[in-house]
Protein backbone atom coordinates (compact mmCIF):
# COMPACT_ATOMS: atom_id res chain seq x y z
CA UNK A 1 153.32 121.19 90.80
CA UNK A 2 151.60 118.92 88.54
CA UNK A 3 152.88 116.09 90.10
CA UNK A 4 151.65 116.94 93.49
CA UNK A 5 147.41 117.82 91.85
CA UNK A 6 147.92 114.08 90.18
CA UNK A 7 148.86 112.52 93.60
CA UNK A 8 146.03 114.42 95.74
CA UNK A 9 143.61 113.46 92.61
CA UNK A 10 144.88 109.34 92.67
CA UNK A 11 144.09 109.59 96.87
CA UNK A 12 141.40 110.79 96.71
CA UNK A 13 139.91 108.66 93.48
CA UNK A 14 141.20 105.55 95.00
CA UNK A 15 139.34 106.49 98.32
CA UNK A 16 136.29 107.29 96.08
CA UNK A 17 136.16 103.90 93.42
CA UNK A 18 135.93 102.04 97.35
CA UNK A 19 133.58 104.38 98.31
CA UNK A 20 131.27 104.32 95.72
CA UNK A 21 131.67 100.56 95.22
CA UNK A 22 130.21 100.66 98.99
CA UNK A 23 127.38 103.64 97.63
CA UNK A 24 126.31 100.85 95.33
CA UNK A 25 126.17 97.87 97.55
CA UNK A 26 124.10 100.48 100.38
CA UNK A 27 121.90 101.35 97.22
CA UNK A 28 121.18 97.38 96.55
CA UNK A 29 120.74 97.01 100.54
CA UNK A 30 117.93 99.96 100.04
CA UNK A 31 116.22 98.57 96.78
CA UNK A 32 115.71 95.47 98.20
CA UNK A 33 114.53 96.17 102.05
CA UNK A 34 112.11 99.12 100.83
CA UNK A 35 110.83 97.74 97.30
CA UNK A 36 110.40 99.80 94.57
CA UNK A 37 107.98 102.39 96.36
CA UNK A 38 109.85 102.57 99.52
CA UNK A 39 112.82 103.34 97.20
CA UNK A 40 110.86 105.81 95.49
CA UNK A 41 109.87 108.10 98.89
CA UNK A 42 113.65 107.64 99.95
CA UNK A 43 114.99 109.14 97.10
CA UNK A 44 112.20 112.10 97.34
CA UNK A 45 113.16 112.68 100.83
CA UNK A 46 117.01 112.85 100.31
CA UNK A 47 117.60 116.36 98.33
CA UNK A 48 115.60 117.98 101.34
CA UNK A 49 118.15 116.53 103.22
CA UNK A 50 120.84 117.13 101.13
CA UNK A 51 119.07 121.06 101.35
CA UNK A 52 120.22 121.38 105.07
CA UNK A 53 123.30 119.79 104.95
CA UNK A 54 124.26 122.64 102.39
CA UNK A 55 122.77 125.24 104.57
CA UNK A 56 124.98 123.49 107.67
CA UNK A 57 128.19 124.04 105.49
CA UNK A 58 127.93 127.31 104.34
CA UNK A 59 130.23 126.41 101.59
CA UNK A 60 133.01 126.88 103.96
CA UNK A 61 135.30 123.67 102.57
CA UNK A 62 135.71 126.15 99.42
CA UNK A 63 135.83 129.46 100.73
CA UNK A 64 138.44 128.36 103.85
CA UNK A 65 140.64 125.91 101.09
CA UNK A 66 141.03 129.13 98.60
CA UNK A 67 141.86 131.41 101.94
CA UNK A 68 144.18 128.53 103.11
CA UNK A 69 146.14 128.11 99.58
CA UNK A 70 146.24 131.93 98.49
CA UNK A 71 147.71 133.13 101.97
CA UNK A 72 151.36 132.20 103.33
CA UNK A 73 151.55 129.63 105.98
CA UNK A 74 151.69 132.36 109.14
CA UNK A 75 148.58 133.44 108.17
CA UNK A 76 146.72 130.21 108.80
CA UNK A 77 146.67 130.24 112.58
CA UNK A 78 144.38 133.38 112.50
CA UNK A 79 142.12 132.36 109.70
CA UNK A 80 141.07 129.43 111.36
CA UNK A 81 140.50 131.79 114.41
CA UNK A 82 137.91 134.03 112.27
CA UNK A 83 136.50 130.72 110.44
CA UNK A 84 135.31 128.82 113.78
CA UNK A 85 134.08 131.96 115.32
CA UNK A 86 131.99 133.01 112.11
CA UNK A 87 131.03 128.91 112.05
CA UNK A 88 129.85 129.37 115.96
CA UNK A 89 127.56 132.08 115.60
CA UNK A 90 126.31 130.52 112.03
CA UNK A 91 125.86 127.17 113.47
CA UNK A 92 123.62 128.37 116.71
CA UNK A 93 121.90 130.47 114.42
CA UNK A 94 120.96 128.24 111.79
CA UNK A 95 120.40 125.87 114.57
CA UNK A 96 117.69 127.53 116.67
CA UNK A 97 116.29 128.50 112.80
CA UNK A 98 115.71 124.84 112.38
CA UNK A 99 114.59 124.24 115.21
CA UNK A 100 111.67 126.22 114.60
CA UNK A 101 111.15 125.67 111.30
CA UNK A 102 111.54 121.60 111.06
CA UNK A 103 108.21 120.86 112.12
CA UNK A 104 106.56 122.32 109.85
CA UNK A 105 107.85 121.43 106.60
CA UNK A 106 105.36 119.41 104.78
CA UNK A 107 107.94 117.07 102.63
CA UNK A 108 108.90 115.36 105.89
CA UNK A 109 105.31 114.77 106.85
CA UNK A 110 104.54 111.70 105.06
CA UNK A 111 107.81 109.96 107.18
CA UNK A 112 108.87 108.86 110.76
CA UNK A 113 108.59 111.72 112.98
CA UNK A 114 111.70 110.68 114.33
CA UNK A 115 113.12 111.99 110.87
CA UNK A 116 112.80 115.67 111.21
CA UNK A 117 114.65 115.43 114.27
CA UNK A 118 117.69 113.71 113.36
CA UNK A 119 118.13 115.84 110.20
CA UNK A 120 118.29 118.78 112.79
CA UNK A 121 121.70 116.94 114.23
CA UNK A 122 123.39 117.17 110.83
CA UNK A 123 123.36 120.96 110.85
CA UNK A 124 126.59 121.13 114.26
CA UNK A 125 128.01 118.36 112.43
CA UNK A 126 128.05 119.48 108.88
CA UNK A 127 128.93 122.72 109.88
CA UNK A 128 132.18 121.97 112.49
CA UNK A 129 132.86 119.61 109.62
CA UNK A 130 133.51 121.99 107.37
CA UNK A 131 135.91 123.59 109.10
CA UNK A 132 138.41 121.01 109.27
CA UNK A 133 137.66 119.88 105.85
CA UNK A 134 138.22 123.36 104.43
CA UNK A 135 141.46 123.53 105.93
CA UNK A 136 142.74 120.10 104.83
CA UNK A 137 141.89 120.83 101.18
CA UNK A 138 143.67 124.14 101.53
CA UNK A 139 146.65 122.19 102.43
CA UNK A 140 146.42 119.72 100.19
CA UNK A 141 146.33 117.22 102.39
CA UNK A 142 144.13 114.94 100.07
CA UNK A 143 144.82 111.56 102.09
CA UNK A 144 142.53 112.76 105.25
CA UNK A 145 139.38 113.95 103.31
CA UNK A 146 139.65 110.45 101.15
CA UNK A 147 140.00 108.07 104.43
CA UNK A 148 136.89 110.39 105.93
CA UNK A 149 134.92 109.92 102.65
CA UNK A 150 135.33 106.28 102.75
CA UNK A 151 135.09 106.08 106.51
CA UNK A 152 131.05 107.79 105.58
CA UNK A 153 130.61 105.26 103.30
CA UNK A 154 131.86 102.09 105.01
CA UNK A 155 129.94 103.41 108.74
CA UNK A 156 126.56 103.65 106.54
CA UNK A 157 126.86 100.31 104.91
CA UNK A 158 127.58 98.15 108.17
CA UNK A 159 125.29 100.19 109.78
CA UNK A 160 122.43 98.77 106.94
CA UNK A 161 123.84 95.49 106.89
CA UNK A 162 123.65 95.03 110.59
CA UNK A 163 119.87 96.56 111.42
CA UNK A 164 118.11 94.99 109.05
CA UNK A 165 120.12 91.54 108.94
CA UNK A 166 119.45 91.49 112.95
CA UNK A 167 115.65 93.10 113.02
CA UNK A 168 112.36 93.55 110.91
CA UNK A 169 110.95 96.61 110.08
CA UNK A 170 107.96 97.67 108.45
CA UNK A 171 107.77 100.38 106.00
CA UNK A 172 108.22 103.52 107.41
CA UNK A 173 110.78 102.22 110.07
CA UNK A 174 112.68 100.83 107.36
CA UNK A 175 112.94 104.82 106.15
CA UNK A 176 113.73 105.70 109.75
CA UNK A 177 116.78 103.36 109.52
CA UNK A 178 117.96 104.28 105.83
CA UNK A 179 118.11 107.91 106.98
CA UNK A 180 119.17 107.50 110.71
CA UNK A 181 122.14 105.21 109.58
CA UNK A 182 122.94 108.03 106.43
CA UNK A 183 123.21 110.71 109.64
CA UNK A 184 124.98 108.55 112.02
CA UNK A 185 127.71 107.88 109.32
CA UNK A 186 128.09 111.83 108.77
CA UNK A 187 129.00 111.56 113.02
CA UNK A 188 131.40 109.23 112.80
CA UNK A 189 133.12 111.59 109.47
CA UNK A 190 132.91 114.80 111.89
CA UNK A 191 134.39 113.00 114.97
CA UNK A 192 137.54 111.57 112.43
CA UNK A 193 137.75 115.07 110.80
CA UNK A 194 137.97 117.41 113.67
CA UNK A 195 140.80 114.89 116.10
CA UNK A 196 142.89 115.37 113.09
CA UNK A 197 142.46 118.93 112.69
CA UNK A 198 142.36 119.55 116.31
CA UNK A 199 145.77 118.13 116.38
CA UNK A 200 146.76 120.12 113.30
CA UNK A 201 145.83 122.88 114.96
CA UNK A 202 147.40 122.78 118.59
CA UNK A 203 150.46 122.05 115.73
CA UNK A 204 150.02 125.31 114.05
CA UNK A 205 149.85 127.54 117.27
CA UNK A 206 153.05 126.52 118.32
CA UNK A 207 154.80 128.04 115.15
CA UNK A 208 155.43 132.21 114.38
CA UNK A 209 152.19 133.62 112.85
CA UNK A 210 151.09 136.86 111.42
CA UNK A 211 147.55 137.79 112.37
CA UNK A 212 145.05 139.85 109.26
CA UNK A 213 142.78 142.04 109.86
CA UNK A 214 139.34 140.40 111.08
CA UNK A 215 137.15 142.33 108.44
CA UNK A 216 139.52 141.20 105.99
CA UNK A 217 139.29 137.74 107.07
CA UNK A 218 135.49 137.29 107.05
CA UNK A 219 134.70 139.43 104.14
CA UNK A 220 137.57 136.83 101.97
CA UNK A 221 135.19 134.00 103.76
CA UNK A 222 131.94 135.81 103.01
CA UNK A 223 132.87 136.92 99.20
CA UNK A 224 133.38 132.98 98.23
CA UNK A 225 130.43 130.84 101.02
CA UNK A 226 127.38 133.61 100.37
CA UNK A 227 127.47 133.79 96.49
CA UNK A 228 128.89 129.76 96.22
CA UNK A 229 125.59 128.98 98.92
CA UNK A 230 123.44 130.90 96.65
CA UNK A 231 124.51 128.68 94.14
CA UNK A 232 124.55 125.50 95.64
CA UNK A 233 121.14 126.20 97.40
CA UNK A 234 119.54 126.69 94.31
CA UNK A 235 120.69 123.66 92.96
CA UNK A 236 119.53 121.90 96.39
CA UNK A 237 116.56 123.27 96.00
CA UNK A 238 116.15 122.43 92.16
CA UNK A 239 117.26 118.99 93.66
CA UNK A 240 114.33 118.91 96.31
CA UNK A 241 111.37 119.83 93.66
CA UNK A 242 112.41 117.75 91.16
CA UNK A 243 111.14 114.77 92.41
CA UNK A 244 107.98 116.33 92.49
CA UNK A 245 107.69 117.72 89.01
CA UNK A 246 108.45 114.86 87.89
CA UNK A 247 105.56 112.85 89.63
CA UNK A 248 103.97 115.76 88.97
CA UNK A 249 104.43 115.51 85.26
CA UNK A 250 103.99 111.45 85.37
CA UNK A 251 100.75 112.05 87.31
CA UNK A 252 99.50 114.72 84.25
CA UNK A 253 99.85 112.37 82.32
CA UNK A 254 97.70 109.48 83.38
CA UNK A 255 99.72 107.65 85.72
CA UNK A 256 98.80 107.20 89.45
CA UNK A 257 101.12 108.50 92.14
CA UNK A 258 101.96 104.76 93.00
CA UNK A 259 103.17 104.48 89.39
CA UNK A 260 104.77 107.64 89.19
CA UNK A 261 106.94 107.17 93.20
CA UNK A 262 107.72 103.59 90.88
CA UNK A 263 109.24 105.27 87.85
CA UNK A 264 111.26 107.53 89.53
CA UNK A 265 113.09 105.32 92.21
CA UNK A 266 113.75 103.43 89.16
CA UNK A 267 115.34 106.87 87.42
CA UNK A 268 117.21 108.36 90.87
CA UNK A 269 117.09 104.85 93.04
CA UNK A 270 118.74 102.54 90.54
CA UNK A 271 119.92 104.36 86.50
CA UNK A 272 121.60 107.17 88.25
CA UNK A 273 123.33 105.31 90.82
CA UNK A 274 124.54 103.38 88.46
CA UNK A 275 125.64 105.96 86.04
CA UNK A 276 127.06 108.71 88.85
CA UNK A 277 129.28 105.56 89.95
CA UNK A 278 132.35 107.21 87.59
CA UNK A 279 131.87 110.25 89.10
CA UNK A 280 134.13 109.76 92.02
CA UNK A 281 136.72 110.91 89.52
CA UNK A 282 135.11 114.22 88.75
CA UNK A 283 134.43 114.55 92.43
CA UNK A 284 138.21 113.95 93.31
CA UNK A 285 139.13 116.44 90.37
CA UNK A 286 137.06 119.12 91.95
CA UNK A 287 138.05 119.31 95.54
CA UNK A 288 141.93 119.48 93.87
CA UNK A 289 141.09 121.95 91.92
CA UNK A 290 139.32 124.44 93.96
CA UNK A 291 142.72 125.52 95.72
CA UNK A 292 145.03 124.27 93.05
CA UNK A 293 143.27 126.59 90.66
CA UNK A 294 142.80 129.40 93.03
CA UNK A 295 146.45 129.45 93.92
CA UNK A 296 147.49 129.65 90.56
CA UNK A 297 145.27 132.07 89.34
CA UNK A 298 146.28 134.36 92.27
CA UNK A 299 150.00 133.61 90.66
CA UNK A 300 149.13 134.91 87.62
CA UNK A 301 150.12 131.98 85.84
CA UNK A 302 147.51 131.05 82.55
CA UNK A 303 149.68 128.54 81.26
CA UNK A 304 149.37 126.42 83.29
CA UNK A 305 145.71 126.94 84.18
CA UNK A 306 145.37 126.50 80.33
CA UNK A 307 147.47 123.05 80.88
CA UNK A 308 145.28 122.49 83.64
CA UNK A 309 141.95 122.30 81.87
CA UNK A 310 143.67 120.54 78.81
CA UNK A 311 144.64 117.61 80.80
CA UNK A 312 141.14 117.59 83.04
CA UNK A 313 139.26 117.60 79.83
CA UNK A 314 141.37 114.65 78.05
CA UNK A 315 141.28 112.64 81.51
CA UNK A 316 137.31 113.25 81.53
CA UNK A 317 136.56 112.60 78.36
CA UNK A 318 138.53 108.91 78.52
CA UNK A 319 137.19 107.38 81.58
CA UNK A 320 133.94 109.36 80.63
CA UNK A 321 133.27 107.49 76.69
CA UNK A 322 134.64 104.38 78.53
CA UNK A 323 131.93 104.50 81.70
CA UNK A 324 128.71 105.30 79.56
CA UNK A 325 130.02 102.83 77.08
CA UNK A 326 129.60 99.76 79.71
CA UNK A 327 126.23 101.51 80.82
CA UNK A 328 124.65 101.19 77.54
CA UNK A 329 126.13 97.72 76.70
CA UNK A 330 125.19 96.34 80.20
CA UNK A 331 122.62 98.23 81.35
CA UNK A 332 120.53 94.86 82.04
CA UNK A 333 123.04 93.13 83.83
CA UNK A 334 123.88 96.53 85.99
CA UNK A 335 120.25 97.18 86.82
CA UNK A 336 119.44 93.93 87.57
CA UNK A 337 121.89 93.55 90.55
CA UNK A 338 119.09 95.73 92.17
CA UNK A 339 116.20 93.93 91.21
CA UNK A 340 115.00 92.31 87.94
CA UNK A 341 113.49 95.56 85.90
CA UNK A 342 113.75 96.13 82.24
CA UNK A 343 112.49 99.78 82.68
CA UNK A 344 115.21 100.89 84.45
CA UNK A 345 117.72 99.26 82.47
CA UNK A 346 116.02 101.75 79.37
CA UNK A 347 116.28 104.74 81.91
CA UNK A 348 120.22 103.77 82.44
CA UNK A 349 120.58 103.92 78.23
CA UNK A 350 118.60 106.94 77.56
CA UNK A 351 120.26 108.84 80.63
CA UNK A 352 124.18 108.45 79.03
CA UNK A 353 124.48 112.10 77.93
CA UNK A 354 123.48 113.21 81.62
CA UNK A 355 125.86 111.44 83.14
CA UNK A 356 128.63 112.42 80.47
CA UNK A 357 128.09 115.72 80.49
CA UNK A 358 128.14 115.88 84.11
CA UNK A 359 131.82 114.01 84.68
CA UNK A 360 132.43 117.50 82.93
CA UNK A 361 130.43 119.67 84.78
CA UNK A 362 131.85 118.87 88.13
CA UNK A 363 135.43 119.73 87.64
CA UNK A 364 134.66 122.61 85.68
CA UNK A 365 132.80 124.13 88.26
CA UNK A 366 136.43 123.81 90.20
CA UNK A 367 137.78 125.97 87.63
CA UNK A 368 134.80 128.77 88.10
CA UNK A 369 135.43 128.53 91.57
CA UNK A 370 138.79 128.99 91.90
CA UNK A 371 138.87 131.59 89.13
CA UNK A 372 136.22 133.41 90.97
CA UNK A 373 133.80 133.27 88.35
CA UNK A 374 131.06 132.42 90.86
CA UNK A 375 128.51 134.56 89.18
CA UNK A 376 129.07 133.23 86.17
CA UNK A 377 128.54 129.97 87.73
CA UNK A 378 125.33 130.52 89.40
CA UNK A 379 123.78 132.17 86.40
CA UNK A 380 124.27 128.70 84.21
CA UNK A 381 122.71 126.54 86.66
CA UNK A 382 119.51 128.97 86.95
CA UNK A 383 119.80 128.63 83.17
CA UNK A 384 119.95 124.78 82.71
CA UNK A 385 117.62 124.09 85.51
CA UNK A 386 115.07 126.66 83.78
CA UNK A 387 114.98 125.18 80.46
CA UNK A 388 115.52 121.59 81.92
CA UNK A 389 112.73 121.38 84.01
CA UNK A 390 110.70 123.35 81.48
CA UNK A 391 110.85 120.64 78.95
CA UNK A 392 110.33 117.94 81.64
CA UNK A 393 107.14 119.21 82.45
CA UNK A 394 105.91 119.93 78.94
CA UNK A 395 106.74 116.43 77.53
CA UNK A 396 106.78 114.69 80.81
CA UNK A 397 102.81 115.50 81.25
CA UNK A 398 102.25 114.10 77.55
CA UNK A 399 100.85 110.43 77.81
CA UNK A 400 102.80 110.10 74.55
CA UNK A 401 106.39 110.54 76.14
CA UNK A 402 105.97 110.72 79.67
CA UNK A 403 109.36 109.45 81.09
CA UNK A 404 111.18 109.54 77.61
CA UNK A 405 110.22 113.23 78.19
CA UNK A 406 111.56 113.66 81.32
CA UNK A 407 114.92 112.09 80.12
CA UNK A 408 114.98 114.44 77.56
CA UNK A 409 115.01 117.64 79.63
CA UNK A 410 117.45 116.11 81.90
CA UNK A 411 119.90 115.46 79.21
CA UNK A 412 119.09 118.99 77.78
CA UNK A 413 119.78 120.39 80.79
CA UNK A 414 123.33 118.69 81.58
CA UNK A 415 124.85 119.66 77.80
CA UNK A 416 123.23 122.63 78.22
CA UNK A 417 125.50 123.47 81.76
CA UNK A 418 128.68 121.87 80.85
CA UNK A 419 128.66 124.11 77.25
CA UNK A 420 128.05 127.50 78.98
CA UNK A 421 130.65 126.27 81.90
CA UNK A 422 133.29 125.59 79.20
CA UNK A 423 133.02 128.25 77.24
CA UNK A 424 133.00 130.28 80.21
CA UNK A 425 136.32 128.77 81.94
CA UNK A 426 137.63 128.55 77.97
CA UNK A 427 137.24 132.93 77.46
CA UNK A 428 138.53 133.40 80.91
CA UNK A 429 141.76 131.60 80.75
CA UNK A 430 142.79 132.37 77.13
CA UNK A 431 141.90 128.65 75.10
CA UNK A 432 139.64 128.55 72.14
CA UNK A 433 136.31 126.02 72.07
CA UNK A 434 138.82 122.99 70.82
CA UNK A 435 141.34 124.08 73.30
CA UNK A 436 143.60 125.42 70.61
CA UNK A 437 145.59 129.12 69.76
CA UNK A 438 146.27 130.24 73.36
CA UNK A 439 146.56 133.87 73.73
CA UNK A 440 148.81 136.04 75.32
CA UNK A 441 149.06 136.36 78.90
CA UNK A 442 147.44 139.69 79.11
CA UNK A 443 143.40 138.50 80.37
CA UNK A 444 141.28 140.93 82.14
CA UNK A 445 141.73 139.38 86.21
């Protein structure tokens, strides 16, 4: 069984190292067509995008993978059924919501006009997306969602490459493009996605199924996408405000808003693309482990959830020392294939236990998640995010710290999430804090 996680996890991480190769070379492509301060409002604009593509999805990847790997293969046939109806009404729904709504959220004033509009397409295709993706991971069928992962990346990058090697644009067209080609890219992953399952499909209605009850069905859905949306909306939405607390804090303390858009496309636009590069491994980890762990924690079987995290942790912690190792050695040299800055080769030094600690975070939210500890899960990240932006704020807005300070809470903030993850996945599963003296067998479920 082992054997078969490591094989989905080397797909899907070989898929991902290409993939975020491409990220970096569509992050240079960015730096250097929209400057510093162009940078700066793209990077502000993106987790209010990344805000309604979580809406679009529902969280239906995770909740239709654990359905999909708990329940026998007869079932699957009228899971699907319930999933693409609930999707349909959700989708129209949300939708006509945005519709409404869109024009008049302030964050997307200061951009193309055209830009509200095309974030309004991502909410069918996110949504439809889901669907297929959700099944594929619940299958295990790890090749498909790495191909459409790099098929995103690779669409966005020519896409960059092409426009603005081919026209001139001035500033806020340039943002049009960045954005429109980010959407068009999601397209091109929804139209590869749903052929595939579409043909999976007309597959699986041609075999003997066994239909569940339709309450049964949505509630299983609704029990795993409402509390897991809660959770991942808050961190969207944690994600949207943070730029501006942090300008906000920069701006307290006595620099202009020019200065402050500067700093923090250096921090988001340039450090943490560099040091979130490794995370394709964590990434990878996580979408294996979601119905890997769910199906084996439906089994009953601790030992080898317990074997599980072992291994996770020791893989994590390797490539993890290794990755912020070359950050901090090289953080000129890294930085500079963006442009020439020294201040965001600092930020890429100062930043290596928030990118650590989250190569830990992200597969250890697989184990909540399959273990159904979504609670659990959504009460650390209201805790981290509290304290973390808390002591961004108060040291950010001091002219003495300023961006040292806001480094500070977001390192404070990562350790602070990965401990109370761990420990929680650790009590659950039977392993002490140094993964030692398992327990017996009998846990509370």
């Amino acid at each position: 069984m082992m054997a078969g996680y490591y094989k989905s996890i080397f797909f899907l991480a070989a898929a991902a190292c290409l993939g975020e190769g491409i990220e970096m070379l569509v992050n240079m492509i960015l730096a250097r067509e929209l400057g510093s301060h162009g940078l700066g409002l793209y990077m502000s604009i993106l987790p209010t995008v990344f805000l309604i593509v979580l809406l679009a999805s529902f969280e239906l990847p995770v909740s239709i993978s654990k359905l999909i790997a708990e329940r026998e293969d007869r079932y699957h046939r009228n899971i699907l059924y319930h999933a693409i109806t609930v999707t349909v009404i959700f989708t129209v729904v949300l939708f006509l919501a945005g519709t409404v709504l869109i024009p008049f959220i302030p964050v997307f004033n200061s951009y193309h006009p055209y830009i509200r509009w095309l974030v309004l397409l991502l909410i069918p295709i996110i949504s439809f997306t889901s669907v297929a993706r959700g099944y594929f991971m619940g299958r295990q069928q790890m090749g498909r969602i790495a191909v459409s992962n790099f098929l995103r990346k690779l669409v966005q990058l020519a896409a960059l490459f092409i426009l603005f090697r081919l026209f001139d644009f001035d500033a806020q067209a340039s943002l049009l493009v960045a954005i429109g080609t980010f959407i068009g890219s999601e397209l091109i992953t929804f139209l590869y996605l749903f052929y595939l399952f579409m043909i999976q499909f007309q597959h699986i209605k041609s075999m003997p199924f066994s239909n569940l009850n339709r309450k049964t069905v949505r509630k299983n859905l609704m029990a795993v996408s409402i509390p897991t949306t809660s959770m991942r909306l808050f961190s969207a939405f944690t994600g949207a405000i943070q730029p501006f607390l942090i300008k906000a804090a920069l701006e307290h303390s006595g620099l202009t808003e020019t200065l402050a858009t500067e700093h923090f496309g250096m921090l988001m636009g340039i450090a943490a693309s560099i040091g979130f590069f490794p995370a394709f491994i964590a990434h990878s980890l996580l979408i294996v482990l979601i119905p890997g762990v769910s199906k084996t924690h439906a089994e009953n079987n601790y030992q080898n959830l317990q074997k599980m995290l072992q291994q996770v942790m020791k893989l994590t912690l390797v490539y993890g020392t290794a990755a912020v190792a070359v950050f901090y050695f090289f953080a000129p040299q890294l930085t500079g294939l963006f442009f020439k800055s020294d201040t965001s080769a600092i930020y890429l030094q100062l930043l290596w236990p928030y990118f650590l600690f989250h190569y830990f975070i992200i597969p250890l939210q697989g184990f909540l998640l399959g273990l159904d500890l979504i609670k659990e899960a959504f009460y650390h990240v209201i805790w981290s995010h509290i304290v973390s932006f808390a002591i961004i704020f108060w040291l950010g807005s001091m002219p003495e710290w300023r961006m040292d300070g806001v480094i500070i809470g977001l390192n404070t903030g990562a350790v602070l999430l990965c401990l109370m993850h761990y420990l929680t996945v650790c009590k659950k599963i039977g392993l002490s804090f140094f993964m030692r003296g398992i327990v017996p067998k009998t846990l509370e479920r």
